[in-house]
Protein backbone atom coordinates (compact mmCIF):
# COMPACT_ATOMS: atom_id res chain seq x y z
CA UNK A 1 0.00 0.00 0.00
CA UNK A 2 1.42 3.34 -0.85
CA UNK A 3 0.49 5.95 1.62
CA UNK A 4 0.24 9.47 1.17
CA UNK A 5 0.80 13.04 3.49
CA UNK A 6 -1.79 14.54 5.40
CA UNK A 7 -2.61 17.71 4.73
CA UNK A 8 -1.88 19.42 7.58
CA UNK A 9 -1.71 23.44 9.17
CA UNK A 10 1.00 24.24 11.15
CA UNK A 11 1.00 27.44 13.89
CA UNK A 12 3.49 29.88 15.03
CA UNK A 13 2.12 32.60 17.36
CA UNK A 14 3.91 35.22 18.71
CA UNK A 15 2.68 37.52 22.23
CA UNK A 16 3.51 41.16 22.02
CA UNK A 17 7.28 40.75 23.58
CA UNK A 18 7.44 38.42 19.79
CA UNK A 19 7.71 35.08 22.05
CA UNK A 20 6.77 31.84 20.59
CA UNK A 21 3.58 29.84 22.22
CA UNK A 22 4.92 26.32 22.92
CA UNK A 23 2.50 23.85 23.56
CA UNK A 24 3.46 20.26 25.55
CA UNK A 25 1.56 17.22 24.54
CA UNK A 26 -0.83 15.73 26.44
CA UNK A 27 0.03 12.59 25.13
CA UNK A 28 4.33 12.48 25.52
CA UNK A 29 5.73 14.10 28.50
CA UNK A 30 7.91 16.59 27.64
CA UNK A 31 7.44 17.20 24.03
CA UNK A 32 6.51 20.35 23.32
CA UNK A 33 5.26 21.78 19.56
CA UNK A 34 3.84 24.56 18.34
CA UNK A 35 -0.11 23.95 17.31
CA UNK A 36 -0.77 22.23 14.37
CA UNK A 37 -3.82 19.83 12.93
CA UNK A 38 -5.21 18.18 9.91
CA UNK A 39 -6.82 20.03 6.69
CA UNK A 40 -10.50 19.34 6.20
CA UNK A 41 -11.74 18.30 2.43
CA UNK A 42 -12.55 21.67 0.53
CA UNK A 43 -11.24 23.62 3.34
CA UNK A 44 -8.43 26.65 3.04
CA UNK A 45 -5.32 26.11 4.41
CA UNK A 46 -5.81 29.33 6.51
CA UNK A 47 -8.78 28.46 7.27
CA UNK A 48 -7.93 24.76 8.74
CA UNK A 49 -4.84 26.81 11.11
CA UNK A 50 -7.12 29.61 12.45
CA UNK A 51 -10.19 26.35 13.56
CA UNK A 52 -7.05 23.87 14.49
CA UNK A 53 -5.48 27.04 16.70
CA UNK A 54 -9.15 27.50 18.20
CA UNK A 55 -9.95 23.75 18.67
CA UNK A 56 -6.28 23.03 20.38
CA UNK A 57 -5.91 26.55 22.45
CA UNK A 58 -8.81 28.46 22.38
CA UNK A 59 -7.51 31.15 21.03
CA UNK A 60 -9.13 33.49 18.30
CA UNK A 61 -7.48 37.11 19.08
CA UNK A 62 -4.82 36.90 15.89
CA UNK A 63 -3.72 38.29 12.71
CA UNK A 64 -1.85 36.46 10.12
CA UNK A 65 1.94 38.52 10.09
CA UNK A 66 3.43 35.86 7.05
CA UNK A 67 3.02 31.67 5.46
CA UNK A 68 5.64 29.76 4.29
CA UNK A 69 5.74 29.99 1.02
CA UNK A 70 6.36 26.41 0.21
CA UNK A 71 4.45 23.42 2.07
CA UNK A 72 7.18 21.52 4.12
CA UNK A 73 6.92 17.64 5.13
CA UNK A 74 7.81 14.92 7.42
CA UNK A 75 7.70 11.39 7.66
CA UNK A 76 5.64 9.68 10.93
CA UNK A 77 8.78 7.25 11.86
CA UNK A 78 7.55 3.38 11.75
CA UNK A 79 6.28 3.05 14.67
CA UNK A 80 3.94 5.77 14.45
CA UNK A 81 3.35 5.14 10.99
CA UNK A 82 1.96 1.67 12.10
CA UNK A 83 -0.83 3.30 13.39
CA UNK A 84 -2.08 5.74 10.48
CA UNK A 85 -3.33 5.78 7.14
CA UNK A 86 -0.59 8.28 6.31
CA UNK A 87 3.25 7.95 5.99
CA UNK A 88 3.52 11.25 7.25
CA UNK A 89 2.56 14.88 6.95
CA UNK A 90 2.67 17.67 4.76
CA UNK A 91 1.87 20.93 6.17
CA UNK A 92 1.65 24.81 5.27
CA UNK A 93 3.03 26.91 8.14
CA UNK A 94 1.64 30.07 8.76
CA UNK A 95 3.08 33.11 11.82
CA UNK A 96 0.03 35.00 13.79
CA UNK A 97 0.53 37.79 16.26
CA UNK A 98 -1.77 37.18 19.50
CA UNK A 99 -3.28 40.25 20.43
CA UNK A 100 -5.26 38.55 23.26
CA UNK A 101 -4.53 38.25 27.15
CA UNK A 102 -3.52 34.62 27.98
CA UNK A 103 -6.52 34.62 30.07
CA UNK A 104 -7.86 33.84 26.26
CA UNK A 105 -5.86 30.43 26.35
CA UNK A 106 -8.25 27.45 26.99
CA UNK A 107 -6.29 23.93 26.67
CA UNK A 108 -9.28 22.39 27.53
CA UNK A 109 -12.03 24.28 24.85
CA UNK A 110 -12.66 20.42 23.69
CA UNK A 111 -12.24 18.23 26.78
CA UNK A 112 -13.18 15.46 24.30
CA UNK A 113 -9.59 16.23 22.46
CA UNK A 114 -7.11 17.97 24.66
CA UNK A 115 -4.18 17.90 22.43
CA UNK A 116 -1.60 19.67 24.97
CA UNK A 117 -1.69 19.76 28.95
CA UNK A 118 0.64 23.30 29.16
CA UNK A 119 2.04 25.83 27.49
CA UNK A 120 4.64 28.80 27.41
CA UNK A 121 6.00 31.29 25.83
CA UNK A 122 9.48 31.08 24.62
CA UNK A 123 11.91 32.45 21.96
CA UNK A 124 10.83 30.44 18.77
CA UNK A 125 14.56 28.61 18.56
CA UNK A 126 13.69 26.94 21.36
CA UNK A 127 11.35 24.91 19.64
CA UNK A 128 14.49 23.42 18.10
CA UNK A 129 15.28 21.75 21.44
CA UNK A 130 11.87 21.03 22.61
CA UNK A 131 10.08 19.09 19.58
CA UNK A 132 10.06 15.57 19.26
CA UNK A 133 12.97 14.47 16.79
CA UNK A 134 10.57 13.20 13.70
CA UNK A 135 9.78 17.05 13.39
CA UNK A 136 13.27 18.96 13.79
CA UNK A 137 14.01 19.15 10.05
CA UNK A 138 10.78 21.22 9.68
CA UNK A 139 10.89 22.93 12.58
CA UNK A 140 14.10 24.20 12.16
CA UNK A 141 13.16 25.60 8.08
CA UNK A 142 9.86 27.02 10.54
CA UNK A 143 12.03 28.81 12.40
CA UNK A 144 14.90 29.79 9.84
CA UNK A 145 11.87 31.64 7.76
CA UNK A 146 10.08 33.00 10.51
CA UNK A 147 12.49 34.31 13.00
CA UNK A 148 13.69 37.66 10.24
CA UNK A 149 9.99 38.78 10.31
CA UNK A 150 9.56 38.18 14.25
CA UNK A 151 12.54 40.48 14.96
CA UNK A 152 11.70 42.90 12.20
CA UNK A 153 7.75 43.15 13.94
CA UNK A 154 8.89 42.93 17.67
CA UNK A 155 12.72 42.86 18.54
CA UNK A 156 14.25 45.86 16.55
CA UNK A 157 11.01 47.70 16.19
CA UNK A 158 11.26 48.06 19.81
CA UNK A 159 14.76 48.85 20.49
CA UNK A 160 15.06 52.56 20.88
C-alpha cells in the first residue's frame, strides 16, 4: 500500500514581547510543539490553522503577520506510521501575532480532544530543542523563515 501526506496546518504565534507559544503534549511528556492539525476536504489552508489554533488553544485574538511559502513535510517514523493511514505529513506553516490576554488560552475548549496539557511562551529557537525528533528538520526551516519577520515586527522595532 502506498500511503500518502496529510494535509496538515501548522502554527506559530507570537505575544507582544514576539515570544513563541509552545504547547506540551498531552500525550508524551515533555514534548513540546507549536499547534498544528489536519486540513478538512474543501477547506483553506488558513482556514484549517485559524479552527485547528481554536480547537487546540482556544484562542481566536490573531492576525496572520506571514506563510511559508512552500508546504514543508515529514515522515511519521515506523512506529507511528503503524498506526495511520498516512506515511507522514505535509503541512503549510503560517506566523500570527496574538493580540489577546492569555486569560484567552483554553487547553481544555474540547475536553473530548485535549491535544496539549501546558504551554509557554518562549523564543521560537527553542522549539528546536523542545520538539520531538521526527519534526526537527521542519521545525528548524519554521524557524529559519520566521524568525527575520519576528525580529523585524517585535525585537528591533522596539529597540530605541
Amino acid at each position: 500500500m502506498n500511503k500518502s501526506y496529510r494535509l496538515n496546518a501548522g502554527i506559530v504565534v507570537v505575544n507582544a514581547q514576539g515570544l513563541a507559544l509552545l504547547c506540551e503534549r498531552s500525550d508524551y511528556a515533555n514534548q513540546w510543539q507549536f499547534p498544528q492539525g489536519g486540513i478538512n476536504n474543501g477547506e483553506l489552508p488558513i482556514d484549517a490553522a485559524k479552527r485547528e489554533l481554536y480547537e487546540e488553544t482556544g484562542i481566536k485574538s490573531v492576525k496572520l503577520l506571514a506563510s511559508n511559502p512552500t508546504t514543508l513535510h515529514y515522515d511519521f517514523p515506523p512506529k507511528i506510521a503503524a498506526h495511520h493511514k498516512y506515511k507522514g505529513q505535509e503541512q503549510y506553516w503560517f506566523l500570527f501575532e496574538f493580540n489577546g490576554d492569555d486569560s484567552e488560552i483554553n487547553l481544555q475548549i474540547n475536553p473530548n480532544e485535549i491535544e496539549f496539557k501546558s504551554y509557554r511562551w518562549a523564543p521560537i529557537e527553542e522549539a528546536l530543542e523542545a520538539v520531538v525528533e521526527f519534526k526537527k528538520e521542519v521545525y528548524n526551516k519554521v524557524v529559519e523563515y520566521f524568525t527575520p519577520i519576528i525580529e523585524q515586527k517585535f525585537l528591533r522595532g522596539n529597540k530605541r
